[in-house]
N, C-alpha and C. Protein backbone atom coordinates (compact mmCIF):
# COMPACT_ATOMS: atom_id res chain seq x y z
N UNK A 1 -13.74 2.18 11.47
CA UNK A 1 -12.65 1.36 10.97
C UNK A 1 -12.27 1.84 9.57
N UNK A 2 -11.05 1.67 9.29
CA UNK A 2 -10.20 1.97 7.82
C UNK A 2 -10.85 1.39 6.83
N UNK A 3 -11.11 1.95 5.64
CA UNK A 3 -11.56 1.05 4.80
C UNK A 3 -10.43 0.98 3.95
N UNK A 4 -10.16 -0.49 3.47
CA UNK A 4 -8.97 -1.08 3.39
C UNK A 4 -8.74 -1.55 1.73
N UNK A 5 -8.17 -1.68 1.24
CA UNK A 5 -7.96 -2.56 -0.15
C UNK A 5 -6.99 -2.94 -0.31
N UNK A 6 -7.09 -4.48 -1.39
CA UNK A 6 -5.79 -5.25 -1.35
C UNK A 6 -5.71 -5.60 -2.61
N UNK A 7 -4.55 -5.38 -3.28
CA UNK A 7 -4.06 -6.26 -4.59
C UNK A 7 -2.87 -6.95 -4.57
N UNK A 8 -2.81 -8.04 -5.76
CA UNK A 8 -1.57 -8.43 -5.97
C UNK A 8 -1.90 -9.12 -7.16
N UNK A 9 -0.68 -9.16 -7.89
CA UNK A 9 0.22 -10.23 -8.88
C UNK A 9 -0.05 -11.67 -8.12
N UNK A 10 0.35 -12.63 -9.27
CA UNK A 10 0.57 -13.94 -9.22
C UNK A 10 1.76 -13.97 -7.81
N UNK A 11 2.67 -12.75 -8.21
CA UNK A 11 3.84 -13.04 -6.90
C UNK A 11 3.62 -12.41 -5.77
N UNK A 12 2.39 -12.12 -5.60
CA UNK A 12 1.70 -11.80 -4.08
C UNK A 12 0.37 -12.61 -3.67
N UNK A 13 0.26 -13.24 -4.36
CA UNK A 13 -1.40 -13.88 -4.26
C UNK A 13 -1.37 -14.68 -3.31
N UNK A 14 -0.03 -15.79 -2.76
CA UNK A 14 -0.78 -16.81 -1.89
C UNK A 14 -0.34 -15.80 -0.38
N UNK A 15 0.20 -14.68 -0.44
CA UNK A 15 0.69 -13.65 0.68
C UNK A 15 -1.01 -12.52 0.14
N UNK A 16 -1.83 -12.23 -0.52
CA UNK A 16 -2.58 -12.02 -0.11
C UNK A 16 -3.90 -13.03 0.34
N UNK A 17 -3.79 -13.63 -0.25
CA UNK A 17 -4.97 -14.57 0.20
C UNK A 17 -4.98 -14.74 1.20
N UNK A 18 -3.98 -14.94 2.10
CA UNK A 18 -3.36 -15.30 3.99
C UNK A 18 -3.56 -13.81 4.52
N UNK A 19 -3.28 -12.82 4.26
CA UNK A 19 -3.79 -11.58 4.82
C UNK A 19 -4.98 -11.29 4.91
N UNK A 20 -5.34 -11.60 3.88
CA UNK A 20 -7.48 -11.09 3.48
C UNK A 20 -7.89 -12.15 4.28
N UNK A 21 -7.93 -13.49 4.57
CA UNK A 21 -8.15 -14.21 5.73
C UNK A 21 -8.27 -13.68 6.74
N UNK A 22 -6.74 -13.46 7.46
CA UNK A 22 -6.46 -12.81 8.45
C UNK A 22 -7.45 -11.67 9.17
N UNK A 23 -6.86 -10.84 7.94
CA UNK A 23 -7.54 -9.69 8.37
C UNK A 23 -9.27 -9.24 8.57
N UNK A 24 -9.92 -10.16 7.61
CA UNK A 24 -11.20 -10.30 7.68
C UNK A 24 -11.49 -11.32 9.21
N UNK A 25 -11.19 -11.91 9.62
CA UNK A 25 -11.19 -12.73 10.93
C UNK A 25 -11.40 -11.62 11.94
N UNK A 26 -10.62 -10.52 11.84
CA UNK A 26 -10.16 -9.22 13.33
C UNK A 26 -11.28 -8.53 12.58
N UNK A 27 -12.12 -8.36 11.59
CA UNK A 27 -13.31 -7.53 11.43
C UNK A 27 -12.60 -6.30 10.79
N UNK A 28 -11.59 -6.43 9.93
CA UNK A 28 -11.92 -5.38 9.04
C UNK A 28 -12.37 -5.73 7.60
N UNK A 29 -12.73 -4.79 7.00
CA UNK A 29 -13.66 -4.87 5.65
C UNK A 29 -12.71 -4.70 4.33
N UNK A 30 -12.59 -5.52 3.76
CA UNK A 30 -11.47 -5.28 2.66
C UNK A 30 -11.95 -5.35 1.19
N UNK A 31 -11.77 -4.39 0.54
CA UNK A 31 -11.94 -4.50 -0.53
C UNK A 31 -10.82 -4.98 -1.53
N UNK A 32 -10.99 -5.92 -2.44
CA UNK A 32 -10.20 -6.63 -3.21
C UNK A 32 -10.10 -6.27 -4.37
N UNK A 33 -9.26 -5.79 -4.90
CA UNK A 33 -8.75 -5.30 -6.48
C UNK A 33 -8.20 -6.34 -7.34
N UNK A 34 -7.72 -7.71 -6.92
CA UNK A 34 -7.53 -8.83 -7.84
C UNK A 34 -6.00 -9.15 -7.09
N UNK A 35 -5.63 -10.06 -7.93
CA UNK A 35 -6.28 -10.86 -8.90
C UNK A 35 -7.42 -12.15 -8.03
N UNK A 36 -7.85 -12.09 -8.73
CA UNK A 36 -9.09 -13.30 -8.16
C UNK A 36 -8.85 -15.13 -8.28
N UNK A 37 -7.69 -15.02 -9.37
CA UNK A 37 -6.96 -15.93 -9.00
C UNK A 37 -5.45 -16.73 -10.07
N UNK A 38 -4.97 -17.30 -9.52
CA UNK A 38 -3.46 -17.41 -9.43
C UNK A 38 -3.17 -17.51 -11.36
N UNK A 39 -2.54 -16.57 -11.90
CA UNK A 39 -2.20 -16.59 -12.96
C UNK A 39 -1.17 -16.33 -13.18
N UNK A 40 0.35 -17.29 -13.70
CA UNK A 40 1.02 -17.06 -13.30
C UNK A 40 1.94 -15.99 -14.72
N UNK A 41 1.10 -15.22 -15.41
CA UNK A 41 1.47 -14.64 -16.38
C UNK A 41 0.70 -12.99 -16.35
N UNK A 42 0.43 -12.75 -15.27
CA UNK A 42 -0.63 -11.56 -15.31
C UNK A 42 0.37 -10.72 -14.52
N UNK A 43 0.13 -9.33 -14.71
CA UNK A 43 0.79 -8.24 -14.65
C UNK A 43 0.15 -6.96 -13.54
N UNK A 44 1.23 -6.94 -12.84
CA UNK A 44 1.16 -6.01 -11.63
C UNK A 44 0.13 -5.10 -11.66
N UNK A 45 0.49 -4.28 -12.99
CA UNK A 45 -0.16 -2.83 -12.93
C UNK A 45 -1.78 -2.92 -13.11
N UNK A 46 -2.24 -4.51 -13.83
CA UNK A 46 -3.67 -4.27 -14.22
C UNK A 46 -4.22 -4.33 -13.00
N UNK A 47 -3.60 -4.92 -11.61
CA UNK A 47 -4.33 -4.74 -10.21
C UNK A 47 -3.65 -4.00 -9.34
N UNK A 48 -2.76 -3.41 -9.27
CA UNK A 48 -2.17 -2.19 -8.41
C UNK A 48 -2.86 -0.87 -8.76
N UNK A 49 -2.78 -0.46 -9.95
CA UNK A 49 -3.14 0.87 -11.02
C UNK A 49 -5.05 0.73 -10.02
N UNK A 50 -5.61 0.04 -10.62
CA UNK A 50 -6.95 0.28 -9.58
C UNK A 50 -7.11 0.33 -8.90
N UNK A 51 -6.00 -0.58 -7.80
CA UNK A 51 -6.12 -0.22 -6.38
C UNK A 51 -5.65 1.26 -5.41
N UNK A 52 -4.81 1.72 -6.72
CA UNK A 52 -4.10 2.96 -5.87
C UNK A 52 -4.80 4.29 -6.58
N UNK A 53 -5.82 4.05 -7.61
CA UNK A 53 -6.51 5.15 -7.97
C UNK A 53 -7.99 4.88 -7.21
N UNK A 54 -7.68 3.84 -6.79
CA UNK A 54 -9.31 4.20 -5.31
C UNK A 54 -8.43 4.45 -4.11
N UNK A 55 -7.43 4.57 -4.09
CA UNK A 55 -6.70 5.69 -2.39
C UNK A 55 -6.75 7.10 -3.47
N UNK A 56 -6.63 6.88 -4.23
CA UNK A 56 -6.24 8.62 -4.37
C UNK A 56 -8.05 9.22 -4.77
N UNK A 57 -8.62 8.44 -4.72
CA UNK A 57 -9.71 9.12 -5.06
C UNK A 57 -10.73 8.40 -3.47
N UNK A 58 -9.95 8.11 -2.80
CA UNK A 58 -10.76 8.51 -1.33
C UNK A 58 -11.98 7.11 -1.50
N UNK A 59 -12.10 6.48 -2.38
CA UNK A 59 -13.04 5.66 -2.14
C UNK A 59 -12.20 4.33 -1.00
N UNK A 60 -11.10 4.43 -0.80
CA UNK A 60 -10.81 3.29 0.16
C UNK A 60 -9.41 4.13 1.10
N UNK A 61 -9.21 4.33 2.49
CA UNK A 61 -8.77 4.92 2.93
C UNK A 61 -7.19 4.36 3.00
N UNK A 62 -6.80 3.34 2.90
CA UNK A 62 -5.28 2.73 2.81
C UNK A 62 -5.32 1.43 2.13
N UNK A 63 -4.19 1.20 1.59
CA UNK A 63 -4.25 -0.35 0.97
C UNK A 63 -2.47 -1.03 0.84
N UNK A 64 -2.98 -2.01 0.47
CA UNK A 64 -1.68 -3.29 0.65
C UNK A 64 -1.53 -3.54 -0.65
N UNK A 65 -0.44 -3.36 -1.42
CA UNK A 65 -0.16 -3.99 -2.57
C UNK A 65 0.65 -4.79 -2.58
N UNK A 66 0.98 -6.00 -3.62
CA UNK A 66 1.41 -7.05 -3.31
C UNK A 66 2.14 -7.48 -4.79
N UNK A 67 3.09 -8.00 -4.86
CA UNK A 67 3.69 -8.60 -6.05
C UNK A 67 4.95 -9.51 -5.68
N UNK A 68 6.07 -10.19 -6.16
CA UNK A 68 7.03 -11.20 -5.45
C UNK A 68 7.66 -10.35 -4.79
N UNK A 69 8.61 -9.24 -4.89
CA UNK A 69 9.13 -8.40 -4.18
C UNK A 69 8.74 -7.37 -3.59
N UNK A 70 7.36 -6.87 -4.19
CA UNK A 70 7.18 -5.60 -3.83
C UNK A 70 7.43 -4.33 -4.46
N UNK A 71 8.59 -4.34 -4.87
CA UNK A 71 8.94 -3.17 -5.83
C UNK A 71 8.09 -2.90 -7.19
N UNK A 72 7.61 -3.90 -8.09
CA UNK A 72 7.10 -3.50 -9.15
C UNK A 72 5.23 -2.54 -8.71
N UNK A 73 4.80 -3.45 -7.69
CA UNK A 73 4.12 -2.76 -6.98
C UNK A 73 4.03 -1.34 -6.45
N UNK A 74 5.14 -1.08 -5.78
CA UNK A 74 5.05 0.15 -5.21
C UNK A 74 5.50 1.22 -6.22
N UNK A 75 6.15 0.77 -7.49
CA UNK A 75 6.47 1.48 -8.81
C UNK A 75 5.33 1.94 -9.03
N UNK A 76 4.16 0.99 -9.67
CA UNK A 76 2.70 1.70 -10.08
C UNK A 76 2.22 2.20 -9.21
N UNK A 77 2.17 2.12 -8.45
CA UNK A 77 1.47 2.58 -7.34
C UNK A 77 1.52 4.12 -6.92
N UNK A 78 2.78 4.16 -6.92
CA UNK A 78 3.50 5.68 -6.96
C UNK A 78 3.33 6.57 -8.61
N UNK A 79 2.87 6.00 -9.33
CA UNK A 79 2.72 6.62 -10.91
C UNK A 79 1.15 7.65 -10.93
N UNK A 80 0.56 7.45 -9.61
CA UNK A 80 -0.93 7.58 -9.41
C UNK A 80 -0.56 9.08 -8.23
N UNK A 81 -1.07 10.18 -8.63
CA UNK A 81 -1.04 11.18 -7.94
C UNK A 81 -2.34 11.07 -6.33
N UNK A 82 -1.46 11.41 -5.41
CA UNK A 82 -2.25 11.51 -4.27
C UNK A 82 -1.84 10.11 -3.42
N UNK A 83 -1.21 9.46 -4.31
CA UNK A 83 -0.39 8.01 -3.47
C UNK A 83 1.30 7.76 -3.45
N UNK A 84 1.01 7.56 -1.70
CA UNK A 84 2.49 7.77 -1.07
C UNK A 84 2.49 6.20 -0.83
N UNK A 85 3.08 5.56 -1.55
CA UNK A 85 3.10 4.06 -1.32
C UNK A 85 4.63 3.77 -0.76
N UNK A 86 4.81 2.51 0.05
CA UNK A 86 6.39 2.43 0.19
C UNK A 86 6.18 0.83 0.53
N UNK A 87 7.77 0.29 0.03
CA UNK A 87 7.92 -1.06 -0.18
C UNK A 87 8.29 -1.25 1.40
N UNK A 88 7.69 -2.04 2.26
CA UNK A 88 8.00 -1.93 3.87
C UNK A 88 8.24 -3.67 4.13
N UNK A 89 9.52 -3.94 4.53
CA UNK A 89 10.04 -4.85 5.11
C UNK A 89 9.83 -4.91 6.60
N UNK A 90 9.70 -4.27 7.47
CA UNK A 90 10.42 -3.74 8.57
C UNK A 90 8.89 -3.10 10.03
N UNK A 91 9.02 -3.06 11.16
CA UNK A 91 8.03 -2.25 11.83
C UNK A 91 8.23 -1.80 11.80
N UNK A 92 9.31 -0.60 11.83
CA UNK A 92 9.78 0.55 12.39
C UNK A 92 9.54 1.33 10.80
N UNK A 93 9.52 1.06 9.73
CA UNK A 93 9.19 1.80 8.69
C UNK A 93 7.39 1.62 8.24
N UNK A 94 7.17 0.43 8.82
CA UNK A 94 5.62 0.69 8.75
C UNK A 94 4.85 1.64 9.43
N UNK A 95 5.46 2.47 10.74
CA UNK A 95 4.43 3.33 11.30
C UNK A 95 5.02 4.64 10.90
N UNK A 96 6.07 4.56 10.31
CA UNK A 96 7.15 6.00 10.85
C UNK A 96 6.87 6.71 9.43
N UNK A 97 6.56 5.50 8.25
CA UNK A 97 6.01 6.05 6.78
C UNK A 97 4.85 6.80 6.97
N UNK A 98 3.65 6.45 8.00
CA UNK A 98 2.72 6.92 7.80
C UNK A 98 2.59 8.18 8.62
N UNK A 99 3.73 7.67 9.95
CA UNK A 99 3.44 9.26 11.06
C UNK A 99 3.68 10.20 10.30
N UNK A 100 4.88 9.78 9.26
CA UNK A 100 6.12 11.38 9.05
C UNK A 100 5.57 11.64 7.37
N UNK A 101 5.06 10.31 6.48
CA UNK A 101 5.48 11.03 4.96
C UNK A 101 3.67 10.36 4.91
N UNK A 102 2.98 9.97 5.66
CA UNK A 102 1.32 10.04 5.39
C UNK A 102 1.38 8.90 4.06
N UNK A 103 2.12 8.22 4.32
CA UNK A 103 2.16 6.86 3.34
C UNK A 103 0.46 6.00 3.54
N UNK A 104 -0.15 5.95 2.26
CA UNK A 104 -1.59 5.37 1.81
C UNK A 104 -1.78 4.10 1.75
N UNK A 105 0.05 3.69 0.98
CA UNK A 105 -0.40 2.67 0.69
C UNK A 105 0.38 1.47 0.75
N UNK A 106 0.81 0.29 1.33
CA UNK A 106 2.00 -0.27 1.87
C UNK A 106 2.18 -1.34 1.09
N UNK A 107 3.45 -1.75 0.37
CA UNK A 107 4.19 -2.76 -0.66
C UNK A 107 4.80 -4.03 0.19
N UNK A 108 4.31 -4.70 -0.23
CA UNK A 108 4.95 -6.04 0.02
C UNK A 108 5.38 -7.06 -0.90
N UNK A 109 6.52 -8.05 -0.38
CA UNK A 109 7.15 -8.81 -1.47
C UNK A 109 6.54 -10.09 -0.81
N UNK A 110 5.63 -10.66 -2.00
CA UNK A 110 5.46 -12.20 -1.39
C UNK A 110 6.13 -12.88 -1.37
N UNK A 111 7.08 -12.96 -2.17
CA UNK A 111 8.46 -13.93 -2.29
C UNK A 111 9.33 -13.61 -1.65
N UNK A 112 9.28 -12.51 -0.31
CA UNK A 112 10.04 -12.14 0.58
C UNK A 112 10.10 -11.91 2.03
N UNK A 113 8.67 -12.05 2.19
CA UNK A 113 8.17 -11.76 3.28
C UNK A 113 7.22 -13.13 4.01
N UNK A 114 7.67 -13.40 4.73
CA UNK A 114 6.33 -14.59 4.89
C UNK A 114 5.10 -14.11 5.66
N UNK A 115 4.07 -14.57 6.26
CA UNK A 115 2.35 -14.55 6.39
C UNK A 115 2.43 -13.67 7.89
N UNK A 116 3.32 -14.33 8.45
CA UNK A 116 3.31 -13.67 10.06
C UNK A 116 3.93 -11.94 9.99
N UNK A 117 4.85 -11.99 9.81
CA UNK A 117 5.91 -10.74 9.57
C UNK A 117 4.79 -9.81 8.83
N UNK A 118 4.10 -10.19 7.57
CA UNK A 118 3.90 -9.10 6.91
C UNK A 118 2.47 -8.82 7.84
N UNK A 119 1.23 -9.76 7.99
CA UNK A 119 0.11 -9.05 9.11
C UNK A 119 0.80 -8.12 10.27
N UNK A 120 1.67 -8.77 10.52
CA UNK A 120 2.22 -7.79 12.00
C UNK A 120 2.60 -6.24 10.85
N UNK A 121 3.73 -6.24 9.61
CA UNK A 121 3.94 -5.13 9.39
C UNK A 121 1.55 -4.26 8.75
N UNK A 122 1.31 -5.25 8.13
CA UNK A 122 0.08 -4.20 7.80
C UNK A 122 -0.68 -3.95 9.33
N UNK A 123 -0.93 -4.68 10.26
CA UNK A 123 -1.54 -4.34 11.21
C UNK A 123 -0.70 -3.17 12.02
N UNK A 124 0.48 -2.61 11.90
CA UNK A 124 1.36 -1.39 12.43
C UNK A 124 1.08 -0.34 11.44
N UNK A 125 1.33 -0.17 10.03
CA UNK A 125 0.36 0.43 9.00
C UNK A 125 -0.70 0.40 9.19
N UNK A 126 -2.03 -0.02 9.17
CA UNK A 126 -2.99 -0.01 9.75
C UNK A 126 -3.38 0.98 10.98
N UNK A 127 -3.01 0.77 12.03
CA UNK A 127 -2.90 1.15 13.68
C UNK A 127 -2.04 2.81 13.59
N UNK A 128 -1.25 3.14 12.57
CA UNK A 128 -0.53 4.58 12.80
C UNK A 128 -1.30 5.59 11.98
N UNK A 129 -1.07 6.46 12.47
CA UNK A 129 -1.29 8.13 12.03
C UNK A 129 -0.21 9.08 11.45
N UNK A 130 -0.70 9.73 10.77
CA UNK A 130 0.00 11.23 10.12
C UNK A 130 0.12 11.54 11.61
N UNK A 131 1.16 12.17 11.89
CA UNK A 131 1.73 13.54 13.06
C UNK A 131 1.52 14.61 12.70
N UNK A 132 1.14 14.85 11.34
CA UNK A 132 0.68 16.32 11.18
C UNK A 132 1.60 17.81 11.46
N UNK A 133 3.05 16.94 11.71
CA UNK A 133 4.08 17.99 12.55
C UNK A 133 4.20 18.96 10.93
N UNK A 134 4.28 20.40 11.64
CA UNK A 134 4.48 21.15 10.42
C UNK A 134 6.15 20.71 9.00
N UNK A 135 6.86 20.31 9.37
CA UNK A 135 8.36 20.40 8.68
C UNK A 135 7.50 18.63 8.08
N UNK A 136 6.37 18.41 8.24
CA UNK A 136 6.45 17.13 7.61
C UNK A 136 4.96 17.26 6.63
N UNK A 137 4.47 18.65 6.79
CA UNK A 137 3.08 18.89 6.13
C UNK A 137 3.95 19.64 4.97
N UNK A 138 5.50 20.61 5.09
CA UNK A 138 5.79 21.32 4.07
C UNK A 138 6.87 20.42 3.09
N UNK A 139 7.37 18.95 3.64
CA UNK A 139 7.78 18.25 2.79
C UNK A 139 6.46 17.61 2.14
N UNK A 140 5.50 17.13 2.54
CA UNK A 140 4.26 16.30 1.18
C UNK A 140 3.76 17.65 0.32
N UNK A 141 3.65 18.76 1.13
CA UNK A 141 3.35 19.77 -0.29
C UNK A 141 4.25 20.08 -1.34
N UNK A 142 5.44 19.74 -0.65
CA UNK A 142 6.34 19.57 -2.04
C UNK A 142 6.34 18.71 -2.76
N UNK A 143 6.42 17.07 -2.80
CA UNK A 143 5.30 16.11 -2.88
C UNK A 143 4.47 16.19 -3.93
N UNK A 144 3.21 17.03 -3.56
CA UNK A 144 2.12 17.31 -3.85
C UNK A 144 2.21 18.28 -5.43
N UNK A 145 3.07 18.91 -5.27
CA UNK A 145 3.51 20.28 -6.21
C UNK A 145 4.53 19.57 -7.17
N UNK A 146 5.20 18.95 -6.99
CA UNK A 146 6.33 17.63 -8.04
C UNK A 146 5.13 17.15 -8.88
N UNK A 147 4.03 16.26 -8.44
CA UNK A 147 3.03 15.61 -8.97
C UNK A 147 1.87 16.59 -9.68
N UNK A 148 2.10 17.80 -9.45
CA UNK A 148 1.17 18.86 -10.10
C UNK A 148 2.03 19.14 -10.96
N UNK A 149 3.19 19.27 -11.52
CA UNK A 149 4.15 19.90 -12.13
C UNK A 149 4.82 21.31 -11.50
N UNK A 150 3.91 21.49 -10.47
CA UNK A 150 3.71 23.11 -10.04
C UNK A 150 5.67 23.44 -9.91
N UNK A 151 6.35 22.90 -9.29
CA UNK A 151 7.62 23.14 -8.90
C UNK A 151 8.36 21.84 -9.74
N UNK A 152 9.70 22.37 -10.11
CA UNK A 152 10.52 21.23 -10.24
C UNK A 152 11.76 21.06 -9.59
N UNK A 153 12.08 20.37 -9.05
CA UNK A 153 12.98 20.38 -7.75
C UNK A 153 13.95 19.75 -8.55
């Protein structure tokens, strides 16, 4: 099984607390990056920034970040080399991020999304794979080379 991690802001907390439920119920193992509890003055990056430098450093294999919309989330998140995070409303962008662009780490808006919609979108994140198709291994090395400085496009 995936080993999993979850953060959020004050504007994802009662949308993670209902997931980490959830998801701990179906037996997966989640590791929690904060907040630990509801503050309604605390700031994205002090629990996104840790959660997305344990995907890029392999200690947790995908994770859920969480804030009211999502976006300030998937901002830090993306500031962290080796993480392909994306703000996902939708099923059809929850599996198709991970087949085609190997997306780590999936954004959600608590103030946008309600409890049902978003388990169904992390459990489709969750459940998909990289395709590994070549024209989609030579777009993340470009990717990869932006975040090295190596090329500037």
């Amino acid at each position: 099984m995936l080993r999993l991690g979850i953060a959020s802001d004050h504007g994802g907390f009662a949308l993670k607390t209902e997931l980490t439920a959830s998801l701990s119920a179906m037996g997966y193992d989640i590791e929690d990056y904060g907040a630990f509890k509801l503050t309604l003055d605390d700031d994205y990056p002090d629990f996104i920034v840790p959660l997305a430098r344990a995907v890029a450093a392999r200690r947790i294999d995908r994770a859920v970040a969480l804030c009211g919309s999502g976006v300030g989330a998937s901002v830090a998140a993306n500031k962290i080399p080796g993480v392909r995070a994306g703000l996902i409303n939708d099923v059809f962008s929850a599996h198709q991020g991970v087949e085609d662009d190997d997306m780590n780490v999936l954004c959600l808006g608590g103030k946008v999304i309600g409890p049902a919609l978003a388990l169904e979108l992390v459990q489709t994140f969750l459940h998909a794979q990289f395709n590994g198709a070549a024209r989609h291994r030579r777009r993340l090395a470009k990717v990869q080379a932006l975040e090295t400085g190596e090329i500037l496009l």
